[in-house]
N, C-alpha and C. Protein backbone atom coordinates (compact mmCIF):
# COMPACT_ATOMS: atom_id res chain seq x y z
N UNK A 1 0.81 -1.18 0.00
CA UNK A 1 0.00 0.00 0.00
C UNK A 1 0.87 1.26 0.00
N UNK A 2 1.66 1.07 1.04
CA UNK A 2 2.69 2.34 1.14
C UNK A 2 3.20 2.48 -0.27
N UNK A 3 3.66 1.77 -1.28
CA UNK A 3 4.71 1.40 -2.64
C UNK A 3 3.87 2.11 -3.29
N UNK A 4 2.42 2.13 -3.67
CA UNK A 4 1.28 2.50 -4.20
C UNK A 4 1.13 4.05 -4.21
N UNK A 5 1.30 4.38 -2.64
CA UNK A 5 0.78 5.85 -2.46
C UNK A 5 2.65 6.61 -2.85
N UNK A 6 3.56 6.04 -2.86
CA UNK A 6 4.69 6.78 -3.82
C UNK A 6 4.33 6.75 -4.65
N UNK A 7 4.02 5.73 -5.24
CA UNK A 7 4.18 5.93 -7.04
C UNK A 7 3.22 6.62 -7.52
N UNK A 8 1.68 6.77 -6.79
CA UNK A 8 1.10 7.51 -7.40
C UNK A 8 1.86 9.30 -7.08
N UNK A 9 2.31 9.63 -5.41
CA UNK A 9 2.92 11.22 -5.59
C UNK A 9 3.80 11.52 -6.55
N UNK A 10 5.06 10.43 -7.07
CA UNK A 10 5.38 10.14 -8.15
C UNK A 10 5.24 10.56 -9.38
N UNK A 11 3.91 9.94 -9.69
CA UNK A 11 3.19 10.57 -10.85
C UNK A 11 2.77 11.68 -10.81
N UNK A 12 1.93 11.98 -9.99
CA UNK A 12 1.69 13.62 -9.62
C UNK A 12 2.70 14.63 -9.50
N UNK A 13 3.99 14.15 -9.20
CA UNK A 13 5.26 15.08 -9.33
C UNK A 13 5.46 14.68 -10.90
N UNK A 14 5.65 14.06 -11.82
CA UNK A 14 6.16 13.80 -12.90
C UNK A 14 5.24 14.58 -13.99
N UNK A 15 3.62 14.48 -13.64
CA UNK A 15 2.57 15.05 -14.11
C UNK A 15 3.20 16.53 -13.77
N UNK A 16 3.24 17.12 -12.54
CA UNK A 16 3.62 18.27 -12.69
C UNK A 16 4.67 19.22 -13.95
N UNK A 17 5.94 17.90 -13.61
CA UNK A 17 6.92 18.69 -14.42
C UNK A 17 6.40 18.54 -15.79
N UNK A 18 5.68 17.84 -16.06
CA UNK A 18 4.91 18.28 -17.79
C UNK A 18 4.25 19.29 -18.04
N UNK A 19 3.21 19.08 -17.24
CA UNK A 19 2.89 20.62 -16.91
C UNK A 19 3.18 21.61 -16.96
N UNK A 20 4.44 21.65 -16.25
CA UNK A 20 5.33 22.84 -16.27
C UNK A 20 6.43 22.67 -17.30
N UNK A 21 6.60 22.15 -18.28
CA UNK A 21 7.47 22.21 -19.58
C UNK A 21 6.08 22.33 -20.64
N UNK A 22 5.38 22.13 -20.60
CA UNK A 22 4.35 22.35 -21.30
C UNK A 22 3.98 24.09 -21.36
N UNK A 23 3.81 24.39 -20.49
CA UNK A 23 3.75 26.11 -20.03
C UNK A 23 4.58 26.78 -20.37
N UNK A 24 5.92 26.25 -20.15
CA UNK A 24 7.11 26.93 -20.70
C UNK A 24 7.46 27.08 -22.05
N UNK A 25 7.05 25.82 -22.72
CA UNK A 25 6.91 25.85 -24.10
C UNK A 25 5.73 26.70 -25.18
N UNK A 26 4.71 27.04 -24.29
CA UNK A 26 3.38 27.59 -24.30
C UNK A 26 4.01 29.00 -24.32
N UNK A 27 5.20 29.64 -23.26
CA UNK A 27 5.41 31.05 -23.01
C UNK A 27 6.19 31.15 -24.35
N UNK A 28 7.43 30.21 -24.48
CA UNK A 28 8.19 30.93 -25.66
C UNK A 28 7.78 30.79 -26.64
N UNK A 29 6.75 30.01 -27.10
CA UNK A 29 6.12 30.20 -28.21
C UNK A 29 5.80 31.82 -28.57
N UNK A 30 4.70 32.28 -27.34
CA UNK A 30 3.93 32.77 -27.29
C UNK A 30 4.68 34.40 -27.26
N UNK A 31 5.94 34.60 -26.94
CA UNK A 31 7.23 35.49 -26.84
C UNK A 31 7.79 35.31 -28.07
N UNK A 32 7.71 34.51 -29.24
CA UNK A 32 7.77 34.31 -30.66
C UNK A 32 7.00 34.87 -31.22
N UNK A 33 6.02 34.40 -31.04
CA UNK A 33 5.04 35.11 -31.86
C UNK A 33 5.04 36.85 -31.67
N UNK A 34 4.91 37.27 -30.59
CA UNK A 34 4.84 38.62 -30.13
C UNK A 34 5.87 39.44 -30.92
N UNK A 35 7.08 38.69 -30.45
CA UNK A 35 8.72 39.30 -31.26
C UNK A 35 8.36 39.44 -33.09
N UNK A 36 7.61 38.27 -33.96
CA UNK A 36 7.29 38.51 -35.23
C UNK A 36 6.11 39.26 -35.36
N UNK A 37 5.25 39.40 -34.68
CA UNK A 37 4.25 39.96 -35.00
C UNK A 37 4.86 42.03 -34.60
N UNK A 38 5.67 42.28 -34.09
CA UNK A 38 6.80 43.60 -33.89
C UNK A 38 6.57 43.85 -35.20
N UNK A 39 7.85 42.79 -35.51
CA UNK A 39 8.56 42.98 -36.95
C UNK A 39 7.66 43.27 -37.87
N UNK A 40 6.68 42.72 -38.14
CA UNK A 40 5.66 42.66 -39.19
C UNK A 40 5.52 44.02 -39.11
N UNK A 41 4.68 44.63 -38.21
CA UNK A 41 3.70 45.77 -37.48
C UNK A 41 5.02 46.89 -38.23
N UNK A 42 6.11 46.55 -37.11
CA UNK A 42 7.39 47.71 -37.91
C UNK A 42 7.72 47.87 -39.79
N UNK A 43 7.78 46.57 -40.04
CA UNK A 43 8.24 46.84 -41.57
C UNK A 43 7.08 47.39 -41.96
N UNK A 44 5.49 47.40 -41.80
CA UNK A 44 4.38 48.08 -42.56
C UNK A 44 4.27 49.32 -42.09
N UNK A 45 4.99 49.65 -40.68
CA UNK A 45 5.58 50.99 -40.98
C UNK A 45 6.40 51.82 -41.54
N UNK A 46 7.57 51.21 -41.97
CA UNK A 46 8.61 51.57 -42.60
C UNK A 46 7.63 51.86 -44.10
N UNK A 47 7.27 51.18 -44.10
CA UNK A 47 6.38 50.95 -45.86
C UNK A 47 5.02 52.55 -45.66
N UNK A 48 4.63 52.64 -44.70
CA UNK A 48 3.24 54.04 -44.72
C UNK A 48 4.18 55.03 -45.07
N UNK A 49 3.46 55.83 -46.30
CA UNK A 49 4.25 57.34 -46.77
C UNK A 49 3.87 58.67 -45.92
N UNK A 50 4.19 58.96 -44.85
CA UNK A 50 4.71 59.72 -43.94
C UNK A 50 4.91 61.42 -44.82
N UNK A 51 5.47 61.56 -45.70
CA UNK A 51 6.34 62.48 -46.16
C UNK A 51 6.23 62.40 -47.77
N UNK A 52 6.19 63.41 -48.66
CA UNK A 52 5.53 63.33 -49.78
C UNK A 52 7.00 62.60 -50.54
N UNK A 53 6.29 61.82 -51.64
CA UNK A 53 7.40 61.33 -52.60
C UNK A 53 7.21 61.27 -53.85
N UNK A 54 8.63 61.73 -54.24
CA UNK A 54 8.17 62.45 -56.00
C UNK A 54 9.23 61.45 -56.35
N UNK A 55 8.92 60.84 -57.62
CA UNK A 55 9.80 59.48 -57.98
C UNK A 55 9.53 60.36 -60.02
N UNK A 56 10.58 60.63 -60.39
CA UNK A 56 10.60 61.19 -61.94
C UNK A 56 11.17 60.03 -62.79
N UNK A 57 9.67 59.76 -63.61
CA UNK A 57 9.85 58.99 -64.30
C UNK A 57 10.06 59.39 -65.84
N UNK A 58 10.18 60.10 -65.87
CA UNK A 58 10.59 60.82 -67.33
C UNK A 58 10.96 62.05 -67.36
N UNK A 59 11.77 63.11 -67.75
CA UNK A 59 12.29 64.07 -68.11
C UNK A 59 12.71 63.98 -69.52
N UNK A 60 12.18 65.73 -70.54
CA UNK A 60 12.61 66.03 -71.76
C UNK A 60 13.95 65.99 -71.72
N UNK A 61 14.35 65.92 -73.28
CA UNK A 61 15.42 66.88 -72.87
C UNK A 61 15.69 67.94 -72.74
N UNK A 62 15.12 68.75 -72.95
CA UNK A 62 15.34 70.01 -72.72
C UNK A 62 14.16 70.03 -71.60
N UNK A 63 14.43 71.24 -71.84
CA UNK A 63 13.85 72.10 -70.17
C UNK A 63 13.73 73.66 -70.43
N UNK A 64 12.24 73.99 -71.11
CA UNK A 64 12.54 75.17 -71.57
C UNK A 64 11.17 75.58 -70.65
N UNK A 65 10.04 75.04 -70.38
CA UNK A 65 9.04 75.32 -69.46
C UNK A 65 9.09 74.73 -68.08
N UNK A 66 8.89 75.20 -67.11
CA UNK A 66 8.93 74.85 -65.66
C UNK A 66 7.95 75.19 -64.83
N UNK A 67 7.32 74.39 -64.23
CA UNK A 67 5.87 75.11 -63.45
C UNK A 67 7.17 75.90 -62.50
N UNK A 68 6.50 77.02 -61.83
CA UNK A 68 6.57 78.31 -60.65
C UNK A 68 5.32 78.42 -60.01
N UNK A 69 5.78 78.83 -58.71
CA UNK A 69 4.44 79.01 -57.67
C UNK A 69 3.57 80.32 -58.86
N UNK A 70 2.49 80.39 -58.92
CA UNK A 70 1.59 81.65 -59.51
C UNK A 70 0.98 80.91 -60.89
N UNK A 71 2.21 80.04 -61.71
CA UNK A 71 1.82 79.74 -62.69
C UNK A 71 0.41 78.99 -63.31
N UNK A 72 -0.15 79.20 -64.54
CA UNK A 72 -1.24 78.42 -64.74
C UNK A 72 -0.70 77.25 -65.55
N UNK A 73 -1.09 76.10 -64.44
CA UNK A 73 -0.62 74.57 -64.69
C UNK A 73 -1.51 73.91 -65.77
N UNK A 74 -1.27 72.93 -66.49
CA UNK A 74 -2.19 72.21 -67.11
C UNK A 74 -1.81 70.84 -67.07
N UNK A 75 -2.51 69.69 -65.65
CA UNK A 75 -1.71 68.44 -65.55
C UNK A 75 -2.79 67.11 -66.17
N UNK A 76 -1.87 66.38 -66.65
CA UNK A 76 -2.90 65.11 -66.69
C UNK A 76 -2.45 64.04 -65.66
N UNK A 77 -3.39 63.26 -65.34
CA UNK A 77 -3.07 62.34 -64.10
C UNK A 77 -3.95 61.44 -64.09
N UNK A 78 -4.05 60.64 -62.99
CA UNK A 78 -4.56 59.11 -62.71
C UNK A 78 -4.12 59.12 -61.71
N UNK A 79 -5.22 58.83 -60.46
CA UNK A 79 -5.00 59.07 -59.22
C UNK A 79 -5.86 57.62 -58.78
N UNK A 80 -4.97 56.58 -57.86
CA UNK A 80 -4.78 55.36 -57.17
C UNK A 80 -4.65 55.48 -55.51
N UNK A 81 -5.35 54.37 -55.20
CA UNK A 81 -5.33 54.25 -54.34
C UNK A 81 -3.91 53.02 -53.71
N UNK A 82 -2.93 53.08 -52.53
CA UNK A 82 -2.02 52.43 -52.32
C UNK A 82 -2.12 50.86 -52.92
N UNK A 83 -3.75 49.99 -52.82
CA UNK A 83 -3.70 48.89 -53.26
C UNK A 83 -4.07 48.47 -55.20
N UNK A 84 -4.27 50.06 -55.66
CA UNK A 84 -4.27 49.70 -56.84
C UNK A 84 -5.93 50.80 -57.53
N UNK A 85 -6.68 50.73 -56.07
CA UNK A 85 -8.11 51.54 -56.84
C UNK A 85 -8.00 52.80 -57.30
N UNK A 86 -8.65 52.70 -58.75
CA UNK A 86 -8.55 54.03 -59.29
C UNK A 86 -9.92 55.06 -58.94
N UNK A 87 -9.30 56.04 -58.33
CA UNK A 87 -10.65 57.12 -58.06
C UNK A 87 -10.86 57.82 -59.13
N UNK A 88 -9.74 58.51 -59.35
CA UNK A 88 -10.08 59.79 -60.44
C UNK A 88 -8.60 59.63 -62.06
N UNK A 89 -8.99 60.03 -62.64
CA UNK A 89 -8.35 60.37 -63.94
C UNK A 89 -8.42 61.33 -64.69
N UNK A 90 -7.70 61.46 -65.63
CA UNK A 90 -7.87 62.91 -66.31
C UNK A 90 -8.19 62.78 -67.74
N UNK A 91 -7.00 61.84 -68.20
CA UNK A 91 -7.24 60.87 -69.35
C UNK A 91 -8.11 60.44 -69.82
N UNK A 92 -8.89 59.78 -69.19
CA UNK A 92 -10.37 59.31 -69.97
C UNK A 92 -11.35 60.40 -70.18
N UNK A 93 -11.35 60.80 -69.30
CA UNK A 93 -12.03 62.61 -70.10
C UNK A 93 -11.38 63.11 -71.28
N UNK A 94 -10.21 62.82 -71.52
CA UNK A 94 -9.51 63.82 -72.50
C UNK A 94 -9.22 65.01 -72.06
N UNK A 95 -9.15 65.74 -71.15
CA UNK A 95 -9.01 67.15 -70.94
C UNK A 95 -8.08 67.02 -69.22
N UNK A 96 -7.27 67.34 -69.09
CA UNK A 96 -6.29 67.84 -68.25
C UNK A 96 -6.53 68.99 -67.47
N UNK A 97 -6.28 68.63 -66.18
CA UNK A 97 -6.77 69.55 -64.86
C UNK A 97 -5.81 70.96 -65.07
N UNK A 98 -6.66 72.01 -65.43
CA UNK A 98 -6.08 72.97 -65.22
C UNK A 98 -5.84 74.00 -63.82
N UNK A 99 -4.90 74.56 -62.64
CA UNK A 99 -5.18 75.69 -61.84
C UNK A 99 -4.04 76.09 -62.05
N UNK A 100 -4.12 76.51 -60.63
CA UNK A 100 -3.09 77.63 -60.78
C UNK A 100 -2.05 77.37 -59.33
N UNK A 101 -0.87 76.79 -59.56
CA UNK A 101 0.32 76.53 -58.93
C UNK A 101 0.24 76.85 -57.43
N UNK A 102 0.25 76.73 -56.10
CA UNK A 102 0.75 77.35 -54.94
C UNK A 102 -0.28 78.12 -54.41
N UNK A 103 -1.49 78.04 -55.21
CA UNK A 103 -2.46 79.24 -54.13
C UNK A 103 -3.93 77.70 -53.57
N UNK A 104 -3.39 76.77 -53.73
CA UNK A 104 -4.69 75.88 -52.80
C UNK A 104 -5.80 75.21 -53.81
N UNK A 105 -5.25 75.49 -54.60
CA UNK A 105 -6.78 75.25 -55.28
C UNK A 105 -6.78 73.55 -55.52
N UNK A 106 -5.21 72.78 -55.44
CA UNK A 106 -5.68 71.47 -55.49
C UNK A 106 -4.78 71.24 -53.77
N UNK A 107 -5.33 69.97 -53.93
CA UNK A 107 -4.37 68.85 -52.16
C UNK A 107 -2.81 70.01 -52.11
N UNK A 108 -2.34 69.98 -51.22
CA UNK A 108 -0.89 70.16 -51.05
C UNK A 108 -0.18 69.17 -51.43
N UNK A 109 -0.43 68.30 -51.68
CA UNK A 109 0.61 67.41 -52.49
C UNK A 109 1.13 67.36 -53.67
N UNK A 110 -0.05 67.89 -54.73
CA UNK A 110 -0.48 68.29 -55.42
C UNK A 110 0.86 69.25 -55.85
N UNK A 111 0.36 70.71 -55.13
CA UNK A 111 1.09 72.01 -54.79
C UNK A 111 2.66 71.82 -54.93
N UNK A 112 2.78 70.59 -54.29
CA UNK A 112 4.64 70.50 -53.66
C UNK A 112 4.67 69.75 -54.77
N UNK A 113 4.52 68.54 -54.86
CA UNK A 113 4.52 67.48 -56.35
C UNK A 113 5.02 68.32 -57.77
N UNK A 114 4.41 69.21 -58.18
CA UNK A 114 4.27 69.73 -59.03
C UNK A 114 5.19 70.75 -59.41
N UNK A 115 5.54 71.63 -58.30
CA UNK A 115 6.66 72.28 -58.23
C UNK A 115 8.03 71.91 -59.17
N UNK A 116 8.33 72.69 -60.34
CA UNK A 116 9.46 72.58 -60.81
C UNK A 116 9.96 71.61 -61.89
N UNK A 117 8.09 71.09 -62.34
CA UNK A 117 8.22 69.95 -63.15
C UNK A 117 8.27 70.89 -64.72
N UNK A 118 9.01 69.75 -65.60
CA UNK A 118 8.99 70.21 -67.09
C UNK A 118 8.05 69.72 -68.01
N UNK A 119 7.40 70.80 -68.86
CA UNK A 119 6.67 70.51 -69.56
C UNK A 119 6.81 68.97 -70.01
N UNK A 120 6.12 68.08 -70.37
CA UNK A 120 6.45 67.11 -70.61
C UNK A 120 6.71 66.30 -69.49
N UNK A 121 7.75 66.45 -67.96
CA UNK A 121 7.75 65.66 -67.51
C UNK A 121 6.77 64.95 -67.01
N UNK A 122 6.90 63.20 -66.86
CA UNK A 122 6.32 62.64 -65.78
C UNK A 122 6.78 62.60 -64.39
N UNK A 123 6.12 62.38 -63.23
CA UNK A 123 6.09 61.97 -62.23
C UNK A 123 4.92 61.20 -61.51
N UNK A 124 6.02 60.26 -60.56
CA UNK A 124 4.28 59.73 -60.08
C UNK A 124 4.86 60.09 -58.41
N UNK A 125 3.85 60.91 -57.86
CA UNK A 125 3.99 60.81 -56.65
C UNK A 125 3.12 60.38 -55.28
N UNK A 126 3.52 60.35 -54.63
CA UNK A 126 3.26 59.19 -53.04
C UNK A 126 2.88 60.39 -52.38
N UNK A 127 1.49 60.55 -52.11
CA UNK A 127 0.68 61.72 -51.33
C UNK A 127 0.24 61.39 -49.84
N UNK A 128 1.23 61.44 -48.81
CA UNK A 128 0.68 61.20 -47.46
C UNK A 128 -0.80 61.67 -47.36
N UNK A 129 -1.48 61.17 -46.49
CA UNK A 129 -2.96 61.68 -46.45
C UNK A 129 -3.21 62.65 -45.24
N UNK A 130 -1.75 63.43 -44.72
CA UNK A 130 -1.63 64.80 -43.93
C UNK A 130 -1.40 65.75 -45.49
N UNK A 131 -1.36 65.68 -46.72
CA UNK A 131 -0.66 66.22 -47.96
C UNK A 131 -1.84 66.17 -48.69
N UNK A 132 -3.09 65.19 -48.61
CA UNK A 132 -3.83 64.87 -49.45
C UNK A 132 -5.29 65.14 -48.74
N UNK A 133 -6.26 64.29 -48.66
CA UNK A 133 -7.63 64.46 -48.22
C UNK A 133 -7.58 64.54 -46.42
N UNK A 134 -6.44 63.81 -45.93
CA UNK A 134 -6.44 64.10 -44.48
C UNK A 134 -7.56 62.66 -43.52
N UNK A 135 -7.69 62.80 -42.56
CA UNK A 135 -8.51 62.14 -41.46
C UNK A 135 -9.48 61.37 -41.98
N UNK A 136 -10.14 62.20 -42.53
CA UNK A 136 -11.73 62.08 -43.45
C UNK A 136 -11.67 61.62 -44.55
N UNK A 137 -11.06 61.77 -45.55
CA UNK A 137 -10.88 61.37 -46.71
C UNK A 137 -12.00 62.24 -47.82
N UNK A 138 -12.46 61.46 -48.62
CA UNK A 138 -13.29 62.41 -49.55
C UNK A 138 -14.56 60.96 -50.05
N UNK A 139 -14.85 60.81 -49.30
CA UNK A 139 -15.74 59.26 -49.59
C UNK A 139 -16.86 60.09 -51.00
N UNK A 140 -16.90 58.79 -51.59
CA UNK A 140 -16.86 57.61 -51.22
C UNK A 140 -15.61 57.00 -51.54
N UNK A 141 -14.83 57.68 -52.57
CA UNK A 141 -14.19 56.90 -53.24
C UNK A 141 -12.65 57.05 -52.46
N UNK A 142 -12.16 57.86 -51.38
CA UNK A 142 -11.11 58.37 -51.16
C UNK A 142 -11.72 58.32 -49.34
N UNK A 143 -10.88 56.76 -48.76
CA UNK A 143 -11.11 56.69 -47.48
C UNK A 143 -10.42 57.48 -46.69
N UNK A 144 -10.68 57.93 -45.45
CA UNK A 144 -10.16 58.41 -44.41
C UNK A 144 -8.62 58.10 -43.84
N UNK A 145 -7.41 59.00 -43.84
CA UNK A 145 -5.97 58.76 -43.99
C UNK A 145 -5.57 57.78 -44.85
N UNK A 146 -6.33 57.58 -46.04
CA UNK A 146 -5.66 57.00 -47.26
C UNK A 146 -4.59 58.09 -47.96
N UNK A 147 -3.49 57.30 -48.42
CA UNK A 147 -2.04 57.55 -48.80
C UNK A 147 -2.84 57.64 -50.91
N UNK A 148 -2.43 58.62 -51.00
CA UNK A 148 -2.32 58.80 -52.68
C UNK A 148 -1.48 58.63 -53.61
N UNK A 149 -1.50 57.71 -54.62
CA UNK A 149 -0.76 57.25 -55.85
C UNK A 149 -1.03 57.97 -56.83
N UNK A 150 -0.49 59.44 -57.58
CA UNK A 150 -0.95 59.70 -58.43
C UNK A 150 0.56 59.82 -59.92
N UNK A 151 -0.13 59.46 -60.88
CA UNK A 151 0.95 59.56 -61.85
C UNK A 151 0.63 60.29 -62.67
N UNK A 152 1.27 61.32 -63.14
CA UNK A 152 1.10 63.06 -63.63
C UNK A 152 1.94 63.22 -65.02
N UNK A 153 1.47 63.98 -65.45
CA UNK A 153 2.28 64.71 -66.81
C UNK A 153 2.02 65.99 -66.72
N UNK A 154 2.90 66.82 -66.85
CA UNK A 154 2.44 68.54 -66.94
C UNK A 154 2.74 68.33 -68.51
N UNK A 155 1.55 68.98 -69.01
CA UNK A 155 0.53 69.01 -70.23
C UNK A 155 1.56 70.76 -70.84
N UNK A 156 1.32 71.86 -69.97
CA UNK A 156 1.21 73.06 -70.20
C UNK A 156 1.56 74.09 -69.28
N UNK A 157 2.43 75.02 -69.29
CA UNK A 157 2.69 75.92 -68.30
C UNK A 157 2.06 77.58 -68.37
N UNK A 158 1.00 78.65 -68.17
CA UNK A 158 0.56 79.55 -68.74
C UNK A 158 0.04 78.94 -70.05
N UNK A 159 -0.57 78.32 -70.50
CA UNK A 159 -0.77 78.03 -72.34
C UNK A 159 0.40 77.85 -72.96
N UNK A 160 1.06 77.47 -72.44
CA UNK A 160 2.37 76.66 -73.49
C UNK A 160 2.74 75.66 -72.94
N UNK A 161 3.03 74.68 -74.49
CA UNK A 161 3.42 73.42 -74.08
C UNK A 161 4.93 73.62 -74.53
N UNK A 162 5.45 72.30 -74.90
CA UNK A 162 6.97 72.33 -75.31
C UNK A 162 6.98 72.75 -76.77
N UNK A 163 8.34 72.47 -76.95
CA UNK A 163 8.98 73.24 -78.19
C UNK A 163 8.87 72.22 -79.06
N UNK A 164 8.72 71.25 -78.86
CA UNK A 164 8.64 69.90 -80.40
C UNK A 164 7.51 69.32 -79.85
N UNK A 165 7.65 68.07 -81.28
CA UNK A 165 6.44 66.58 -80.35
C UNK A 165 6.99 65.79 -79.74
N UNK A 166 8.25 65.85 -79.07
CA UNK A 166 8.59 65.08 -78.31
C UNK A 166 8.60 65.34 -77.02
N UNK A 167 8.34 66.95 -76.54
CA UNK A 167 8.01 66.75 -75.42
C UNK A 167 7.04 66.60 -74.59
N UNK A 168 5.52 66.37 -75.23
CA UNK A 168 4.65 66.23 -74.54
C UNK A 168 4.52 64.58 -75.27
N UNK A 169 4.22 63.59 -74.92
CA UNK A 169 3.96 62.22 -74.56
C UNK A 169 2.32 61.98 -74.13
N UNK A 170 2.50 61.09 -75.31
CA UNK A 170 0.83 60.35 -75.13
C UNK A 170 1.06 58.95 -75.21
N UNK A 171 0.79 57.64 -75.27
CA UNK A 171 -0.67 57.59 -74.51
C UNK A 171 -0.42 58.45 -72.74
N UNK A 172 -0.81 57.82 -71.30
CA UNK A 172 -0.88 58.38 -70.32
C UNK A 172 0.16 56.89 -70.34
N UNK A 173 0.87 57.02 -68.86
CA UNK A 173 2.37 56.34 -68.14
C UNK A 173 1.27 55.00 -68.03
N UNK A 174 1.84 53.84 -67.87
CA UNK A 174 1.44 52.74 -67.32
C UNK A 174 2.79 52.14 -66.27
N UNK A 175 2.21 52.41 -64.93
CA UNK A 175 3.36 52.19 -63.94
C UNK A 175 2.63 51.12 -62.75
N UNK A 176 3.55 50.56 -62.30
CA UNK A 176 2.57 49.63 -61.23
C UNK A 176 2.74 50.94 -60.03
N UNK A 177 1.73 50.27 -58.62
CA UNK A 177 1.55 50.84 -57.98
C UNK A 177 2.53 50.67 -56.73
N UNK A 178 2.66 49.12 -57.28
CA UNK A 178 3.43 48.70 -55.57
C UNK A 178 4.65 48.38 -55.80
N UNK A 179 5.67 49.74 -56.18
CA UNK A 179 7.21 49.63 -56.64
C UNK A 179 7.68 49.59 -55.27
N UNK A 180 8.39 48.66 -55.30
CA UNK A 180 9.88 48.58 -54.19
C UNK A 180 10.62 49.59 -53.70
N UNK A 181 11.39 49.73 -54.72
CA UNK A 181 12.23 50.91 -55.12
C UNK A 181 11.94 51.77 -55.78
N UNK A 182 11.05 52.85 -55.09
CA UNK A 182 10.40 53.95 -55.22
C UNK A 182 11.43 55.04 -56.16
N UNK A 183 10.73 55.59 -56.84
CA UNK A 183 11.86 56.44 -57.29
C UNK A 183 12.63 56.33 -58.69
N UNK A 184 13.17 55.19 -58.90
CA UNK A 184 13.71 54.44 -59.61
C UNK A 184 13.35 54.52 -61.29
N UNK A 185 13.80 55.15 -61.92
CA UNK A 185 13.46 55.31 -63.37
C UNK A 185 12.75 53.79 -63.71
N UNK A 186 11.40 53.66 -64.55
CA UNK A 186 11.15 52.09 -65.02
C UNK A 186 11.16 52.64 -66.74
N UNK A 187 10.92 51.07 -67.15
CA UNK A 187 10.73 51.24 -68.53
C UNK A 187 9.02 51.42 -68.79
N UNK A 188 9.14 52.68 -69.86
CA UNK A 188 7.78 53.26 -70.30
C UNK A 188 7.09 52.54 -71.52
């Protein structure tokens, strides 16, 4: 009887230490996961556009028109959303957004983006949504702190375009949305 009531505390001590390697194995798992799920959380921060980004995907050669703050702009564009949705365009209308440079009349991203581009050039730029629609967004189509993809051509500076046909470019850019290496000249 006595032999009996060891072997069963025995077991109940042996049961324990499973128990307790079981738990332990349960914590560092569970301290794994936490540590990758960081990383994840961090790199899709590294990845949110924070700060406006102008990536020039084409330049004339020459450079005889230049938007200036005051100037009357004439841009064409296609404006995306980070996963690819298209809200607005300019292109399929045929007719190109005309204002006027630095006084508000489009996003500030817009405003800064645009700054200093050449007739003819492209750019596509990365519109933080403190630069763009903001908090709220512009629903339906433009959610609340959504980041803006827009890819641009300045058309016209005051009513002038460039000096040949080579510097204004048709059809409109075909660029993906989700470049790596932002910035980066691609093939047109």
């Amino acid at each position: 009887m006595r032999s009996l009531k060891r072997l069963r505390k025995f077991e109940g001590e042996c049961g324990a230490m499973a128990v307790m390697r079981v738990a332990l194995v349960m914590a560092v798992a569970c301290v794994a996961i936490a540590a990758i799920a960081v990383i994840v959380v961090d790199a899709k921060a590294e990845r949110e556009v924070t700060e406006l980004q102008i990536g020039v995907k084409f330049k004339p050669k020459s450079c005889e028109l230049k938007a200036h703050k005051g100037d009357q702009v004439s841009v064409h564009y296609r404006g995306t959303l980070t996963d690819g949705t298209l809200f607005d365009e300019s292109y399929g209308r045929g007719q190109p957004l005309d204002f006027t440079l630095g006084q508000g009349a489009v996003i500030k991203g817009w405003d800064q983006g645009i700054l200093g581009m050449c007739v003819g050039e492209r750019r596509k730029l990365k519109i933080p949504a403190k630069l763009g629609y903001g908090a709220n967004g512009a629903p339906p189509k433009i959610p609340g702190g959504a980041t803006l993809i827009f890819e641009t051509e300045l058309v016209a500076v005051n009513g002038k375009t460039g000096s040949g046909p080579d510097d204004v470019l048709e059809p409109p850019m075909e660029l993906p949305v989700d470049d790596e290496e932002f910035g980066e000249d691609e093939e047109l």
